[in-house]
N, C-alpha and C. Protein backbone atom coordinates (compact mmCIF):
# COMPACT_ATOMS: atom_id res chain seq x y z
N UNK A 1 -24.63 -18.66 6.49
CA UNK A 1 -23.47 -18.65 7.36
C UNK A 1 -22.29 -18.01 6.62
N UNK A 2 -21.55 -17.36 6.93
CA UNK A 2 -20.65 -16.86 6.74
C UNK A 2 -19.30 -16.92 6.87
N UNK A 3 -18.69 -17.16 5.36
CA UNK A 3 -16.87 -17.94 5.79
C UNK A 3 -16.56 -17.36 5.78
N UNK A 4 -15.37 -17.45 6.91
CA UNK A 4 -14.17 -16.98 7.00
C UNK A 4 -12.82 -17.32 6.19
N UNK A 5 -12.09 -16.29 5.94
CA UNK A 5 -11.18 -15.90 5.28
C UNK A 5 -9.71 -16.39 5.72
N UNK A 6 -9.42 -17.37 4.56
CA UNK A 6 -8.02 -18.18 5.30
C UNK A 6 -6.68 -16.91 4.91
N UNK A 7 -5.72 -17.55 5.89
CA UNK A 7 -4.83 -17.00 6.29
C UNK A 7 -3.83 -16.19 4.68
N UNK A 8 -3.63 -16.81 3.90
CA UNK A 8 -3.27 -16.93 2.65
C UNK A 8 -3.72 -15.96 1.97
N UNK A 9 -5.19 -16.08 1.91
CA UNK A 9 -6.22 -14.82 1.01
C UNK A 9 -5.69 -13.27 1.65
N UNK A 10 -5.24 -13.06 2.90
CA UNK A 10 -5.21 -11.94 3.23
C UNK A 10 -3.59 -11.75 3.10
N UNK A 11 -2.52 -12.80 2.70
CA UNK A 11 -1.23 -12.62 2.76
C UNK A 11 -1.13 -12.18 1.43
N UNK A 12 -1.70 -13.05 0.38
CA UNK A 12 -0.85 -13.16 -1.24
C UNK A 12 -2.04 -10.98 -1.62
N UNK A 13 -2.85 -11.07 -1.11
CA UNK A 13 -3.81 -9.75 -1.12
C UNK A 13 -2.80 -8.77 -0.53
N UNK A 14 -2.40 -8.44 0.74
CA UNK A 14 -1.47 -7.74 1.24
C UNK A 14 -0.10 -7.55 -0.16
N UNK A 15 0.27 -8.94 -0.88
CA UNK A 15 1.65 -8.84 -1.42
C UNK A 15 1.27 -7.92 -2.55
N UNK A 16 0.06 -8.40 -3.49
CA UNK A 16 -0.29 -8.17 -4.91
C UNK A 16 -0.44 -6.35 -4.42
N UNK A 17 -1.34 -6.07 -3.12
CA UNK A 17 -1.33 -4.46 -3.20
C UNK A 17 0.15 -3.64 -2.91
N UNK A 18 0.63 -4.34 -2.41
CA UNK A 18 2.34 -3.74 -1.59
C UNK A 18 3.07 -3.54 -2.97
N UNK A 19 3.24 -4.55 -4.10
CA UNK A 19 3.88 -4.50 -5.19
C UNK A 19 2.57 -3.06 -6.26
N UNK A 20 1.83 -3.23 -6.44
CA UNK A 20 0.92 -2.49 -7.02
C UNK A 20 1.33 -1.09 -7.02
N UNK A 21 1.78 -0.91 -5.05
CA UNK A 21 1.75 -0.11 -4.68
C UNK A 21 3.54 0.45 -4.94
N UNK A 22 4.30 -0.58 -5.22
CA UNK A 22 5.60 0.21 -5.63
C UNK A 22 5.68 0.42 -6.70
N UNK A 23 4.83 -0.11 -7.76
CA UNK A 23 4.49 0.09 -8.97
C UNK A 23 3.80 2.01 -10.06
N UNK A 24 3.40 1.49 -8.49
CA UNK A 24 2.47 3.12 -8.61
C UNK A 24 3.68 3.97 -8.23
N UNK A 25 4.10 4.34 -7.26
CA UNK A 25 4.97 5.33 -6.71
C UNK A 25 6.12 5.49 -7.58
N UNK A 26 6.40 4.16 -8.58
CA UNK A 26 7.67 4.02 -9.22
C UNK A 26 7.61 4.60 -10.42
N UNK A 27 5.75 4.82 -10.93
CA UNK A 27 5.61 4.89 -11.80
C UNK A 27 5.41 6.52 -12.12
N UNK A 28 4.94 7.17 -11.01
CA UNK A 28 4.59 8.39 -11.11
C UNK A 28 6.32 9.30 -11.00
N UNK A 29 7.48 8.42 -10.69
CA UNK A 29 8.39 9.03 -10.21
C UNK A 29 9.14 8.53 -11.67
N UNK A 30 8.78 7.90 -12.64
CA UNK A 30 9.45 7.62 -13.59
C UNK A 30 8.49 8.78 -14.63
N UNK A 31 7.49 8.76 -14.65
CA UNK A 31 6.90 10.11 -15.62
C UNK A 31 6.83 11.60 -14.93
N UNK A 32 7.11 11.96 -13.76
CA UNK A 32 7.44 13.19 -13.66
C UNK A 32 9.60 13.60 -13.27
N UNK A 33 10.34 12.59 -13.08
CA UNK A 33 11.64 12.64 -13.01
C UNK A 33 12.33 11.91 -14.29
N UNK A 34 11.52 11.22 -15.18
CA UNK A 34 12.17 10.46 -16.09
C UNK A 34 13.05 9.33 -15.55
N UNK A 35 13.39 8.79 -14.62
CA UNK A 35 13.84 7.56 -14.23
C UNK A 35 13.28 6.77 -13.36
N UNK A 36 13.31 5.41 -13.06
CA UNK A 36 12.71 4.41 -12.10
C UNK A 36 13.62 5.01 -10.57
N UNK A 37 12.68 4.81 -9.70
CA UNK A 37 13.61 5.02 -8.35
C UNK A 37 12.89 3.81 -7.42
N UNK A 38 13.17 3.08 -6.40
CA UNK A 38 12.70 2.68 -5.63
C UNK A 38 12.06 3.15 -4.49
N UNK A 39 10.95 3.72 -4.43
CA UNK A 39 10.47 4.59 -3.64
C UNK A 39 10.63 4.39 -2.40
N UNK A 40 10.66 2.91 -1.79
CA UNK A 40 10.44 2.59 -0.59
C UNK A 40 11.17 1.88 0.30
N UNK A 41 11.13 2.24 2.00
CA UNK A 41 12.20 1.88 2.89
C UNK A 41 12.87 0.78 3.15
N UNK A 42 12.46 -0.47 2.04
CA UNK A 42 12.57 -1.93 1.65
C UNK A 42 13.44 -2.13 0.24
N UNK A 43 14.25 -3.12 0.35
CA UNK A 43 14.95 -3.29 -1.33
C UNK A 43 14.02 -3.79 -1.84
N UNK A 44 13.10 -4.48 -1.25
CA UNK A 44 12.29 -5.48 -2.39
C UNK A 44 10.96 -4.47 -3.35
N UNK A 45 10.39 -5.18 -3.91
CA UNK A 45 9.68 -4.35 -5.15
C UNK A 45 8.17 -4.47 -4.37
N UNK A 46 8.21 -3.56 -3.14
CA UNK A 46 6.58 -3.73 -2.41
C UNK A 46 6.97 -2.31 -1.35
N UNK A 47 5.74 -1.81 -1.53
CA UNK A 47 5.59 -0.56 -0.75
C UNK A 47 4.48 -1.03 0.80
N UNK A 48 4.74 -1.55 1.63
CA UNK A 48 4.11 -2.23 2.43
C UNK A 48 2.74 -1.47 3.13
N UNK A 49 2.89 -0.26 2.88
CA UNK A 49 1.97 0.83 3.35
C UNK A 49 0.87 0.77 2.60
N UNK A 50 0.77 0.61 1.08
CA UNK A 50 -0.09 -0.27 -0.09
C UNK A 50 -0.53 -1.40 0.45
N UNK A 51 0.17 -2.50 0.90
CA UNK A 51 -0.68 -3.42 1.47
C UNK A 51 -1.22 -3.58 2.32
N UNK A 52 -0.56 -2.56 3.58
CA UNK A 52 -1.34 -2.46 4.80
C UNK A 52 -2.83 -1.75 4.83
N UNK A 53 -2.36 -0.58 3.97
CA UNK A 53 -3.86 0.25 3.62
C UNK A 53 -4.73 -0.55 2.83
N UNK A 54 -4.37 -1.41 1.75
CA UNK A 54 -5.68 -2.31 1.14
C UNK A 54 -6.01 -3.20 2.15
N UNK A 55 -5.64 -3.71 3.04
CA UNK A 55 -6.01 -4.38 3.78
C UNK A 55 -6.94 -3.86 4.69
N UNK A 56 -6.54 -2.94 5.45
CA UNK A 56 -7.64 -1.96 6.25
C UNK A 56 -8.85 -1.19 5.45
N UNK A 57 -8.59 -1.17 4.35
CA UNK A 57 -9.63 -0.80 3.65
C UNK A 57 -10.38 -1.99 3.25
N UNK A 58 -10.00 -3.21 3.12
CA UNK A 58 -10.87 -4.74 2.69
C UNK A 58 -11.73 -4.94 4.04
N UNK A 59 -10.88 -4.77 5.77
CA UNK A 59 -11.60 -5.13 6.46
C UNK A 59 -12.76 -4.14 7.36
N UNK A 60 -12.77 -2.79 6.68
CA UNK A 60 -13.28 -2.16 6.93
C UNK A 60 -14.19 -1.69 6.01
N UNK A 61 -14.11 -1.81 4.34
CA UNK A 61 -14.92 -1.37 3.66
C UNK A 61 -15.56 -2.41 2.44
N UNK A 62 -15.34 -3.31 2.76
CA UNK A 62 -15.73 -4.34 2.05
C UNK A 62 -17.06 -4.84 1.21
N UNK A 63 -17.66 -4.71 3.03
CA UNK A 63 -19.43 -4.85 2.71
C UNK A 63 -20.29 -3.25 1.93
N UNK A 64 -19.06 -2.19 1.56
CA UNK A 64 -19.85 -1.20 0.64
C UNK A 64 -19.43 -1.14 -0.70
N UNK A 65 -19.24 -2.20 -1.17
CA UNK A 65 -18.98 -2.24 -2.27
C UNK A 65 -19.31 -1.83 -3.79
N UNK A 66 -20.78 -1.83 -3.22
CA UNK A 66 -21.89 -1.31 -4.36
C UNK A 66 -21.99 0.41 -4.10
N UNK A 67 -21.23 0.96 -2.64
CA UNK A 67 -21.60 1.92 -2.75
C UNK A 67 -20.25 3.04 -2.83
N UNK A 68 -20.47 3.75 -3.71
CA UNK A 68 -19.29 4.19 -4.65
C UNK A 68 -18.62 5.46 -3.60
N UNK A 69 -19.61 6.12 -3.27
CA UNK A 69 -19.36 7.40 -2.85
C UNK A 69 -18.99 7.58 -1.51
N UNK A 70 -19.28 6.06 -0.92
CA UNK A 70 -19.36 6.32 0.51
C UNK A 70 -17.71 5.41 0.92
N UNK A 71 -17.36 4.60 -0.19
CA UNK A 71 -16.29 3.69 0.03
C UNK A 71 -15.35 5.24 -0.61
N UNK A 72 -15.40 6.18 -1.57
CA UNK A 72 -14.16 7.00 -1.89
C UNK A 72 -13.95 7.61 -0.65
N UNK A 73 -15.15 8.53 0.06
CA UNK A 73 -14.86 9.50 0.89
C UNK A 73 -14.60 8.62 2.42
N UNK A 74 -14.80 7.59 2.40
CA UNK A 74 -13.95 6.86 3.78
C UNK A 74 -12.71 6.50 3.54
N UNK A 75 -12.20 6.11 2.01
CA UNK A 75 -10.98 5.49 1.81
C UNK A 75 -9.89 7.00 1.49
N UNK A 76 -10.65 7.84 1.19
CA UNK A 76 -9.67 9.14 1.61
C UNK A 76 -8.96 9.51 3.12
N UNK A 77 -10.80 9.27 3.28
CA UNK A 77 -9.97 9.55 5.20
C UNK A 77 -9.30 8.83 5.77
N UNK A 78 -9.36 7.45 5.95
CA UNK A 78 -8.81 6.42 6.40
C UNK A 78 -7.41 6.44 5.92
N UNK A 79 -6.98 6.39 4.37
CA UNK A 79 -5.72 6.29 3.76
C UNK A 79 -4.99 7.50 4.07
N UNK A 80 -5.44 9.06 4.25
CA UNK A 80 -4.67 10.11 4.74
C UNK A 80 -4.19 10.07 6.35
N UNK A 81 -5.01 9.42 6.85
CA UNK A 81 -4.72 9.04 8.53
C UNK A 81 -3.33 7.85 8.36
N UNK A 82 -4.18 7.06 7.66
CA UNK A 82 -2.53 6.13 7.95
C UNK A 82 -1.38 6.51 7.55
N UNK A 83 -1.64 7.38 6.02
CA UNK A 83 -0.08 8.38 5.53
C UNK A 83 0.34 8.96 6.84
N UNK A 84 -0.72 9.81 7.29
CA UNK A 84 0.47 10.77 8.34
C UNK A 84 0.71 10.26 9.26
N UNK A 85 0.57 8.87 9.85
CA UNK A 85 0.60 8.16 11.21
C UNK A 85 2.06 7.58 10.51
N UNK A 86 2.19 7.12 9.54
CA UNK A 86 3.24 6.26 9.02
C UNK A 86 3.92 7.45 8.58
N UNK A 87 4.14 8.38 8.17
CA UNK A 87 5.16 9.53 7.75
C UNK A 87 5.72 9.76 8.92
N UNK A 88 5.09 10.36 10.15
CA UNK A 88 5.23 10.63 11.97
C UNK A 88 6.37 9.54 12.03
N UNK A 89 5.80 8.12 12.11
CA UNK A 89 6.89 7.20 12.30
C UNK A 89 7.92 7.00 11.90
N UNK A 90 8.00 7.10 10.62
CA UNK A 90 9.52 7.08 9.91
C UNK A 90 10.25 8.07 9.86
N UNK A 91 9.85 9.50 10.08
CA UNK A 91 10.20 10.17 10.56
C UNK A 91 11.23 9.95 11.47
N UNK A 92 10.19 9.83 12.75
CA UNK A 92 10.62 9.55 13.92
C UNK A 92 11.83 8.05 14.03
N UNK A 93 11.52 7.00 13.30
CA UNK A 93 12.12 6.47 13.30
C UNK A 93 14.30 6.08 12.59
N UNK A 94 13.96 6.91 11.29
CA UNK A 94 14.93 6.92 10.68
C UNK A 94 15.43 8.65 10.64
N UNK A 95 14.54 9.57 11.33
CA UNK A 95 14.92 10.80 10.77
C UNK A 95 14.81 11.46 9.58
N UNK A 96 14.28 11.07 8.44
CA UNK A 96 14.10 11.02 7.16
C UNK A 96 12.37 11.17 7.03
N UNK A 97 12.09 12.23 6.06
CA UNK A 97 10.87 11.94 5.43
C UNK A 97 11.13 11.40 3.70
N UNK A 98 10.06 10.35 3.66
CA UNK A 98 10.11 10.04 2.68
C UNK A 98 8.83 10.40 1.41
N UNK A 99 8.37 11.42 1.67
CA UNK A 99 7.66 12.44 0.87
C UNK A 99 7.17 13.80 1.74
N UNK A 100 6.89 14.92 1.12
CA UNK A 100 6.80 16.05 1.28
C UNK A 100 6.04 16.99 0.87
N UNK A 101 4.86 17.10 1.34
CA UNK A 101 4.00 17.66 0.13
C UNK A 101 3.48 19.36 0.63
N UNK A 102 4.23 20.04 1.39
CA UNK A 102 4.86 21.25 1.47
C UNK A 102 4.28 22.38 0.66
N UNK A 103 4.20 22.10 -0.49
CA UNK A 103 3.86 23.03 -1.62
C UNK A 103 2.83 22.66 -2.30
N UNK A 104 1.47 21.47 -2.08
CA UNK A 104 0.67 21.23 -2.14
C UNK A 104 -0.70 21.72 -1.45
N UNK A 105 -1.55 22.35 -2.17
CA UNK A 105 -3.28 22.77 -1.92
C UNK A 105 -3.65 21.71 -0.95
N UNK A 106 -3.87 22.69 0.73
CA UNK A 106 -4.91 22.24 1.51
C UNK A 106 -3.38 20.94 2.10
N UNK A 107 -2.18 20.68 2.47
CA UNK A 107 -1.58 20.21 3.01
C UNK A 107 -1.29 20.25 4.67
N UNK A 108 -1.42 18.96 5.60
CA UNK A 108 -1.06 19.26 6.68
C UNK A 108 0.19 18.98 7.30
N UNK A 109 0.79 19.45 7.73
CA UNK A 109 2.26 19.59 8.07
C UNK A 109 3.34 18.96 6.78
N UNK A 110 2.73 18.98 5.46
CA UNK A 110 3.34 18.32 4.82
C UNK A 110 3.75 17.08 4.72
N UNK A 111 2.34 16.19 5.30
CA UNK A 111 2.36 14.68 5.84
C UNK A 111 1.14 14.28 4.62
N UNK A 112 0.30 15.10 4.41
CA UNK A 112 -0.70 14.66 3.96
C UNK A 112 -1.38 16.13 2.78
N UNK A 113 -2.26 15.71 1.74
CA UNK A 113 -2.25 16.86 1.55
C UNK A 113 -3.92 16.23 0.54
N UNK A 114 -4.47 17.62 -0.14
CA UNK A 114 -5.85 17.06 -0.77
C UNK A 114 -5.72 16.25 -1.76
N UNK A 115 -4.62 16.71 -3.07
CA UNK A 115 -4.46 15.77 -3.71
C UNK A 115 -4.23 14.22 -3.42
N UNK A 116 -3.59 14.30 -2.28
CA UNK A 116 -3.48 12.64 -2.11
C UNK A 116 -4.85 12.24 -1.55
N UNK A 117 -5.30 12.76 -1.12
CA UNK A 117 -6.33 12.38 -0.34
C UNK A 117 -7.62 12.06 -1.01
N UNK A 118 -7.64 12.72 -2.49
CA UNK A 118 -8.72 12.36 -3.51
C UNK A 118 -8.05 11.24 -4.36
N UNK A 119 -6.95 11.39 -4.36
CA UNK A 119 -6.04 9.67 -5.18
C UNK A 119 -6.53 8.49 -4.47
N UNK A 120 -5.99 8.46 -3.17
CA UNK A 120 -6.40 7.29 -2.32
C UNK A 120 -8.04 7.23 -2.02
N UNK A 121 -8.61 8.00 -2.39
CA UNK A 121 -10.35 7.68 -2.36
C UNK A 121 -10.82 7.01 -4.24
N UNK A 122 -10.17 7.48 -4.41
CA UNK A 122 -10.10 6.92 -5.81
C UNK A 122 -9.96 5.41 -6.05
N UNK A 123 -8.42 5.03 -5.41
CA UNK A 123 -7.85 4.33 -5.49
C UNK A 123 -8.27 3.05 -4.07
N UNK A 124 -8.89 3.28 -3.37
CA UNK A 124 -9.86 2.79 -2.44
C UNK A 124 -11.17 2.47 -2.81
N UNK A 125 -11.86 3.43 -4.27
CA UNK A 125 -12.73 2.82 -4.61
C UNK A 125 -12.59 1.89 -5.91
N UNK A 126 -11.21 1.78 -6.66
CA UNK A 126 -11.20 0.76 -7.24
C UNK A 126 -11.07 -0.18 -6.97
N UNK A 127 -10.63 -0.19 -5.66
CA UNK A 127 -9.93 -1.44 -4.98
C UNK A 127 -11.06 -1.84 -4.76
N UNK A 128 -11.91 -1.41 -4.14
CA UNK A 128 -12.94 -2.09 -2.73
C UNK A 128 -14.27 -2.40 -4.04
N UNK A 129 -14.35 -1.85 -5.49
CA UNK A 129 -15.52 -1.58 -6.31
C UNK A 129 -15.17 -2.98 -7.36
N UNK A 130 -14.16 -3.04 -7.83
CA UNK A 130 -13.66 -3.76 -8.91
C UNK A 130 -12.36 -4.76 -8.73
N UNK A 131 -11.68 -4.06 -8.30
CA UNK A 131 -10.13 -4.70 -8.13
C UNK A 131 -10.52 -6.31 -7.20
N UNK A 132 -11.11 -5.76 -5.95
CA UNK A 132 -11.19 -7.04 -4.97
C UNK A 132 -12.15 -8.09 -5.84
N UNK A 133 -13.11 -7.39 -5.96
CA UNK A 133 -13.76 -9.06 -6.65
C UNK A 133 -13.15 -9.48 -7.77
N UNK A 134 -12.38 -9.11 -8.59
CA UNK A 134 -11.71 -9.62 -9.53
C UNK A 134 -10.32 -10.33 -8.74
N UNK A 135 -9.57 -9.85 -7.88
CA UNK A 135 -9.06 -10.71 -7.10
C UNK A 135 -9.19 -11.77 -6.31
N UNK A 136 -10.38 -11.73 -6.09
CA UNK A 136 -11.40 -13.20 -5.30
C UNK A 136 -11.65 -14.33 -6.25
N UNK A 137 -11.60 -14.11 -7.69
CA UNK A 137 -11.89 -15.07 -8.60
C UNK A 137 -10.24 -15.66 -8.58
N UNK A 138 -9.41 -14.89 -8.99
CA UNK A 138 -7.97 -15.17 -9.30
C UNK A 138 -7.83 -16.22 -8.27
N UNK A 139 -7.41 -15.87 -7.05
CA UNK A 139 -7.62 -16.22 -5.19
C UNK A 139 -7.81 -17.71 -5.65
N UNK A 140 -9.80 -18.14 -6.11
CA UNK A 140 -9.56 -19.62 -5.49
C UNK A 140 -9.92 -19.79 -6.91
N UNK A 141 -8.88 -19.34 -8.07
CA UNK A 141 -8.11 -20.17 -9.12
C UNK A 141 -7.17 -21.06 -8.94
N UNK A 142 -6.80 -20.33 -8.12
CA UNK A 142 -5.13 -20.90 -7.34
C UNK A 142 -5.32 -22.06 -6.65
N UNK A 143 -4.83 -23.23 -7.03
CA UNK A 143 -4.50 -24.53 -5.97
C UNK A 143 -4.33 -24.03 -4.52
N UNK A 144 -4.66 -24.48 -3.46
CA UNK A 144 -4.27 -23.84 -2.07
C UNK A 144 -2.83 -24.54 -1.61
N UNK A 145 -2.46 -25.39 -3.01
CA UNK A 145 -0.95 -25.47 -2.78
C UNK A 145 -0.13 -25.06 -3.05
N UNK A 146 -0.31 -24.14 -4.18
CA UNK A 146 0.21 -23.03 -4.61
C UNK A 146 0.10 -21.73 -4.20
N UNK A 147 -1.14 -21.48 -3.41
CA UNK A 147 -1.15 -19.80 -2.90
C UNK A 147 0.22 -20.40 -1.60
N UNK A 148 -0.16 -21.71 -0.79
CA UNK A 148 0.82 -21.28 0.06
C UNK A 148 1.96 -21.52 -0.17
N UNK A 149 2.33 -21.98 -1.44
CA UNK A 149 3.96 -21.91 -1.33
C UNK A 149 4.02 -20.42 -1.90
N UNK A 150 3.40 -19.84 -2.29
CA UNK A 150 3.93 -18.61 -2.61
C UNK A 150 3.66 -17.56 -1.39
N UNK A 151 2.88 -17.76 -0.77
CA UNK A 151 2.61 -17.18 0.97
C UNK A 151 4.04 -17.26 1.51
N UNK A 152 5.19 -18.82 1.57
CA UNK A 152 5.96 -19.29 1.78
C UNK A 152 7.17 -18.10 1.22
N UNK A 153 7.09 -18.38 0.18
CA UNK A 153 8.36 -17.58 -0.46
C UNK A 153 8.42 -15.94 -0.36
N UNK A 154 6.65 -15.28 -0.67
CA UNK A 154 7.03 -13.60 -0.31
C UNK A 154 7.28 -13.69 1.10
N UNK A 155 6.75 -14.05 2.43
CA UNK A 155 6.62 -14.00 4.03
C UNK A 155 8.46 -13.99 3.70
N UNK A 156 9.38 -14.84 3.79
CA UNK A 156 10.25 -15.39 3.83
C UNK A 156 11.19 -14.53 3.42
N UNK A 157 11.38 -13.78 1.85
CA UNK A 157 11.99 -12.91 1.20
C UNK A 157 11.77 -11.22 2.42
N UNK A 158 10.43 -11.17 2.41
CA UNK A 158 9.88 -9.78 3.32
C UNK A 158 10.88 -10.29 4.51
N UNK A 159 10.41 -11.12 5.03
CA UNK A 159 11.10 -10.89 6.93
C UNK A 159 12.71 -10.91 6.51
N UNK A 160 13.42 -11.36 5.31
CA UNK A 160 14.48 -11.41 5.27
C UNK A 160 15.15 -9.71 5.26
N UNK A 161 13.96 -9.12 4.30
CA UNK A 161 14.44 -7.59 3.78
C UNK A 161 13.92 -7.04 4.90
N UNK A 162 13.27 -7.19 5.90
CA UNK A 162 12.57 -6.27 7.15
C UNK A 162 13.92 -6.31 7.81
N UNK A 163 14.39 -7.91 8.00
CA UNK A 163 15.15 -7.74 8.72
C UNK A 163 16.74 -7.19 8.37
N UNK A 164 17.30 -7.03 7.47
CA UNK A 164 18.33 -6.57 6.79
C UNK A 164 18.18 -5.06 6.86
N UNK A 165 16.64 -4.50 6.63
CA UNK A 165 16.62 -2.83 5.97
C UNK A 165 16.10 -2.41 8.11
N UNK A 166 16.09 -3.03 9.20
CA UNK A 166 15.87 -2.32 9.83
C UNK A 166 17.19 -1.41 10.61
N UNK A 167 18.49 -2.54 9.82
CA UNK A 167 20.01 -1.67 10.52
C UNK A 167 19.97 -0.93 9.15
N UNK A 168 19.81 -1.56 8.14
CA UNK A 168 20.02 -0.44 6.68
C UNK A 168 19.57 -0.63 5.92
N UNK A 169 18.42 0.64 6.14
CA UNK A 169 17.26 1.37 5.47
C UNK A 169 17.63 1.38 4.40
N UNK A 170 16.78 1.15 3.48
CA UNK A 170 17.27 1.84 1.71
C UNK A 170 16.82 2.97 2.19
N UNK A 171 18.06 3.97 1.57
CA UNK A 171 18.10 5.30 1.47
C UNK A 171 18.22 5.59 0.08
N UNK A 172 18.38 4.90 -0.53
CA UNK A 172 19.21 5.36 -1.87
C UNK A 172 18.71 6.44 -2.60
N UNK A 173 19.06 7.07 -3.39
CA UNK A 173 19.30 8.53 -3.87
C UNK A 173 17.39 8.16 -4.62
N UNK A 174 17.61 10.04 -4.04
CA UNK A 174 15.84 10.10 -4.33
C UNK A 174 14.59 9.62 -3.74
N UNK A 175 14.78 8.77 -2.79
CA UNK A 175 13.55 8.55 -2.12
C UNK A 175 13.49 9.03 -0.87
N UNK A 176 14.19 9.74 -0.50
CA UNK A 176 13.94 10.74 0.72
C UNK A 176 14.06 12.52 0.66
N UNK A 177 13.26 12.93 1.40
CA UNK A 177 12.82 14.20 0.54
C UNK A 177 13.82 14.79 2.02
């Protein structure tokens, strides 16, 4: 029989990739610009598009775990679809793009381009190959009174900054192209 997955496992999973994920963007923008920038449309230290995509990639690619080649080249496609669906939007939403890849090999409208698209298959197969089951041990290390007070405190901090950054967006210098 087969358990299901409490509410918690898929929240504190969503947070750890969202931060990962500002980690990454912060990090690649601190070794090719030499300074930290906050990459993303949130003050807080989480790129939510990171957690949304590990997530769609957990509930969609989960059970291929053993299989290497077939979890990169879905987590390319899948993760370049949600970039340009979520670029379209913010776009559309704030007027602003917040990357540009214009001058990048094999790019479409400058929403999406190959290089990213072999990163996030990459980065889809560490997730879905190594990363997750090593996060499943961490998971029910944790007291389940402790994942949810900390469920408690990121949910709480996020809806505070969702709701603050939807009249004003971090714009701040450098993260909009």
């Amino acid at each position: 029989m087969k358990t299901a997955r409490k509410f918690d496992f898929y929240v504190l999973l969503f947070f750890m990739l969202a931060f990962m994920g500002w980690l990454w963007e912060g990090g690649i923008y601190l070794i090719t610009e030499q300074k930290w920038v906050n990459r993303g449309v949130y003050l807080g230290p989480y790129l939510p598009i990171y957690g949304a995509g590990g997530l769609l990639l957990w509930f969609l690619l989960h059970k291929l775990y053993r299989r290497k080649l077939h979890t990169f080249l879905l987590s390319a496609l899948i993760c370049s679809v949600l970039e340009y669906g979520t670029s379209v939007f913010m776009e559309w939403k704030w007027g602003l793009r917040w990357w540009d890849y214009t001058g990048y090999f094999m790019n479409l409208n400058g929403r999406i381009c190959l290089l990213g698209a072999v990163c996030f298959g990459l980065g889809g197969m560490l997730l879905n190959c190594y990363l997750l089951p090593c996060y499943m041990k961490l998971y029910h290390r944790i007291t389940p009174g402790w994942r949810l007070s900390l469920c408690a405190v990121f949910l709480t901090v996020f809806i505070l900054d969702i709701t603050y950054c939807a009249v004003n967006p971090h714009m701040g210098r450098d993260i909009a192209w």
